[in-house]
C-alpha atoms as a PDB file:
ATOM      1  CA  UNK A   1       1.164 -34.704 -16.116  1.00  0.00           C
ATOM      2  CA  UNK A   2       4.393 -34.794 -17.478  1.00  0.00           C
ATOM      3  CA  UNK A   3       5.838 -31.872 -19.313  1.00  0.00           C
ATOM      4  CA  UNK A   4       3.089 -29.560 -17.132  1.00  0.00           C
ATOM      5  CA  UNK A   5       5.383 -28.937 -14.104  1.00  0.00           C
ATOM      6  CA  UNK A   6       9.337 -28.328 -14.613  1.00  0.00           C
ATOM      7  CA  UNK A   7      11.063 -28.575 -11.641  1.00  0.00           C
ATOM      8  CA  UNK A   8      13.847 -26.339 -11.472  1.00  0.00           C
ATOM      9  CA  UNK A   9      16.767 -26.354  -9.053  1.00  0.00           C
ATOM     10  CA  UNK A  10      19.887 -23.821  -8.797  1.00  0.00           C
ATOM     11  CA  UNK A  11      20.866 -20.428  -7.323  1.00  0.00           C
ATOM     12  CA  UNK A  12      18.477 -18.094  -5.979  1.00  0.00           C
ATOM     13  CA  UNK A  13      19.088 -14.844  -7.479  1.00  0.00           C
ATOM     14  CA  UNK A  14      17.855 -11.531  -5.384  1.00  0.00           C
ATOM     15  CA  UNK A  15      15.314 -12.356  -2.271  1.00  0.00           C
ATOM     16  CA  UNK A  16      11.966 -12.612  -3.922  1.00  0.00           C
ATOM     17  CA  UNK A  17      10.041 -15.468  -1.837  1.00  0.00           C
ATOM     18  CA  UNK A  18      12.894 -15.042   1.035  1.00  0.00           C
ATOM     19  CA  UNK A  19      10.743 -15.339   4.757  1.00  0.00           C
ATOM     20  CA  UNK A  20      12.446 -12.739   7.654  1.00  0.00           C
ATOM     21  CA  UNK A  21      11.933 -13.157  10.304  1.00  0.00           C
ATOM     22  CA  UNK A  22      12.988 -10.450  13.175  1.00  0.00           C
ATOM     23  CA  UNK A  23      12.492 -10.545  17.441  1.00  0.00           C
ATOM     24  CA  UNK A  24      13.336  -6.894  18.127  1.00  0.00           C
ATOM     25  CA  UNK A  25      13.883  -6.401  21.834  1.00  0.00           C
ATOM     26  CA  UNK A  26      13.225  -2.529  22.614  1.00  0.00           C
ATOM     27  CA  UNK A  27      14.695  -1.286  25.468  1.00  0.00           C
ATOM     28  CA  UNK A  28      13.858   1.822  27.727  1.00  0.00           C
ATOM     29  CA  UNK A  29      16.406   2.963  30.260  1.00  0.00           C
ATOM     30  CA  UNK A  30      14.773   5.592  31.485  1.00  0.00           C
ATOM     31  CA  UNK A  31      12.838   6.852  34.157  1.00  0.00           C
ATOM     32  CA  UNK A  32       9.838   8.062  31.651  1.00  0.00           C
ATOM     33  CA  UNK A  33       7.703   5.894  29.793  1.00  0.00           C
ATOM     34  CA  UNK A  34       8.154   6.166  25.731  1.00  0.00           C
ATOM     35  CA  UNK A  35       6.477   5.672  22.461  1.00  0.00           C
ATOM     36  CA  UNK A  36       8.529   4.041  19.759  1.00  0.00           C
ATOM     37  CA  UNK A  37       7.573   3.738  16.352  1.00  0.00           C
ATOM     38  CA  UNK A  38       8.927   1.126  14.244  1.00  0.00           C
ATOM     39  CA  UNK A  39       9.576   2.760  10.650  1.00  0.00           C
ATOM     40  CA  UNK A  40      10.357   1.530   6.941  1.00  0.00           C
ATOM     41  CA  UNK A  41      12.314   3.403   4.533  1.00  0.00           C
ATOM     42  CA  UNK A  42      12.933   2.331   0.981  1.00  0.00           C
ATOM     43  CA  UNK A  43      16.605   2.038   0.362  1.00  0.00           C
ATOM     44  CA  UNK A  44      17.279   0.701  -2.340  1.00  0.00           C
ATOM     45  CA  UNK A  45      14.298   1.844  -4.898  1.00  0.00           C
ATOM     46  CA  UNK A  46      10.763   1.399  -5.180  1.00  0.00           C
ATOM     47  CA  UNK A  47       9.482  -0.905  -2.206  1.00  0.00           C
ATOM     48  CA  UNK A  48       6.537  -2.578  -1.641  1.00  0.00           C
ATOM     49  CA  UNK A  49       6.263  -4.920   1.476  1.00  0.00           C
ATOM     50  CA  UNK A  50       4.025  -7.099   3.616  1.00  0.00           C
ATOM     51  CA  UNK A  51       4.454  -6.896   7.038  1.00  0.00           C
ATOM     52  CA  UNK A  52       3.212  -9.299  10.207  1.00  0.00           C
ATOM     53  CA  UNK A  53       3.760  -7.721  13.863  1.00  0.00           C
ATOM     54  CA  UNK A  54       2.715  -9.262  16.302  1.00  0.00           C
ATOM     55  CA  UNK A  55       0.318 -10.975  14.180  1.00  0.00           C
ATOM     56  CA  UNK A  56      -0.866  -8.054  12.612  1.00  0.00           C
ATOM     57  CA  UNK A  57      -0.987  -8.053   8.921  1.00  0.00           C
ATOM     58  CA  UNK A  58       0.622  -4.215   7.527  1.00  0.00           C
ATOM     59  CA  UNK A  59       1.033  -3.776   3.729  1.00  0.00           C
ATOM     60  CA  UNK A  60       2.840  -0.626   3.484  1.00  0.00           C
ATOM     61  CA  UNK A  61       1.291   0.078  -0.373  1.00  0.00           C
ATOM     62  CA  UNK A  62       4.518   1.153  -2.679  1.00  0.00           C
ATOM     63  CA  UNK A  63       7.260   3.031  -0.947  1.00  0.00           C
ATOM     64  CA  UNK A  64       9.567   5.469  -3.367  1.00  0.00           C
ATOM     65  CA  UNK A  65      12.836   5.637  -3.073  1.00  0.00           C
ATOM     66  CA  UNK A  66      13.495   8.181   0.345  1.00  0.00           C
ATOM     67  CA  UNK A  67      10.506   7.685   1.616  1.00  0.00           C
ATOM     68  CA  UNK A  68       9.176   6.108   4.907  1.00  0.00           C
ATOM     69  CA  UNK A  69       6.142   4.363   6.431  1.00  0.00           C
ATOM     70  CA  UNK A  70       5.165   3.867   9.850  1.00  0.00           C
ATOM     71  CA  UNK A  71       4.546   0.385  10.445  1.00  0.00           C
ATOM     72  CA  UNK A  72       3.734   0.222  14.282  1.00  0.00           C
ATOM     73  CA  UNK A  73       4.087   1.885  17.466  1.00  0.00           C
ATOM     74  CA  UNK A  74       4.436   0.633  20.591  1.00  0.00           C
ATOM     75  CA  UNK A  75       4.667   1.856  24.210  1.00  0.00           C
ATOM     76  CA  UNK A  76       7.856   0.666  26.291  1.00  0.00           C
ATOM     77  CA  UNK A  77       7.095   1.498  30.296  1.00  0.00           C
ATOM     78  CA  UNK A  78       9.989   3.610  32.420  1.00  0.00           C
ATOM     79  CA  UNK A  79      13.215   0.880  32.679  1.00  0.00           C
ATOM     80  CA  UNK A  80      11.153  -1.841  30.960  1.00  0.00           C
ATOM     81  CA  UNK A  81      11.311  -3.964  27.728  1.00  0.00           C
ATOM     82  CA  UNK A  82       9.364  -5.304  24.781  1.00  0.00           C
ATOM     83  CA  UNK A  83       9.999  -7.772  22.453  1.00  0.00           C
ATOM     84  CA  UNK A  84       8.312  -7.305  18.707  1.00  0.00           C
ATOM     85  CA  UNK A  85       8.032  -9.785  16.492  1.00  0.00           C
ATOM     86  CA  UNK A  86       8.095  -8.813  12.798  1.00  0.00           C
ATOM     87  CA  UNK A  87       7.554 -11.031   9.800  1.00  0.00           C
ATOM     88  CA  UNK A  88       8.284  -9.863   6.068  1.00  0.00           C
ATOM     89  CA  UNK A  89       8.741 -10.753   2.331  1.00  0.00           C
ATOM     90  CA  UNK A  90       9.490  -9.139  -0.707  1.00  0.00           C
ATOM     91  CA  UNK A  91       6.682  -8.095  -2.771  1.00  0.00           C
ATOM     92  CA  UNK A  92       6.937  -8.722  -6.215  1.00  0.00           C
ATOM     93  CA  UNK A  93       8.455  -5.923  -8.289  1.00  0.00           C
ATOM     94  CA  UNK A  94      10.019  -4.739  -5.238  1.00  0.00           C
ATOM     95  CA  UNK A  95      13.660  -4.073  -4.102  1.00  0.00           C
ATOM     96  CA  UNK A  96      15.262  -4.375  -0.692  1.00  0.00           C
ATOM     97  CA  UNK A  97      16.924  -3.801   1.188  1.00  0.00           C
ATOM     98  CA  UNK A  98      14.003  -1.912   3.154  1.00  0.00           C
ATOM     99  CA  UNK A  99      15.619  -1.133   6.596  1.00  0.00           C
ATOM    100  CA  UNK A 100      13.692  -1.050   9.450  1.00  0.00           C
ATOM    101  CA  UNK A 101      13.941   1.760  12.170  1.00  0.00           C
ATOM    102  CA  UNK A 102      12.906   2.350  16.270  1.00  0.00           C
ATOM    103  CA  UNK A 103      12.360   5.586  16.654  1.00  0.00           C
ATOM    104  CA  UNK A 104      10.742   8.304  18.958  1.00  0.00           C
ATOM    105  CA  UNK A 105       7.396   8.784  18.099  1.00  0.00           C
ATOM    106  CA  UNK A 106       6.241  12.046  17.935  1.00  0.00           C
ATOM    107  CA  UNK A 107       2.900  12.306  17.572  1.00  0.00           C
ATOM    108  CA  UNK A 108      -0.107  12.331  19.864  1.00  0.00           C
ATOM    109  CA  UNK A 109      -1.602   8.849  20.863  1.00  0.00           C
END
């Protein structure tokens, strides 16, 4: 098999085949129960990820640049916490960064 597989070792360049992974602990102070939707906006050009939460696969298609994707919501009780776990990796012919957002969620469950 020689000659068939070249090993190649050196610098990584950009964060294709780079694994995140992210415990986000989402807090609630107060005295109303909320619903929080964890968003993805393209930063830094066209973005294409793969998402697991909470063992939920979510391929957000092809983001352009500015725009934003809903990748879950969740529902945090009055003075109460939940942690999310999110996996990701770039997609090829993507770019990140791809930031990830909590925010109110405003529409109707």
């Amino acid at each position: 098999m020689e000659g068939y597989v070249r090993v190649w070792i050196g610098r990584l360049v950009g964060d294709y085949g780079i694994v995140y992974r992210l415990s986000l602990e989402v807090r609630n102070p107060s005295d109303l129960d909320q619903r929080v939707s964890l968003v993805a906006p393209a930063l830094g050009g066209a973005a294409r990820g793969l998402f697991l939460i909470e063992y939920d696969a979510v391929d957000v298609g092809i983001l352009r640049p500015g725009e934003d994707r809903t990748l879950a919501s969740i529902n945090v009780r009055a003075r109460d916490q939940v942690v999310m776990t999110v996996v990701t990796m770039p997609v090829a012919g993507s770019f990140y960064p791809v930031r990830l957002m909590l925010r109110p969620d405003t529409s109707t469950p």
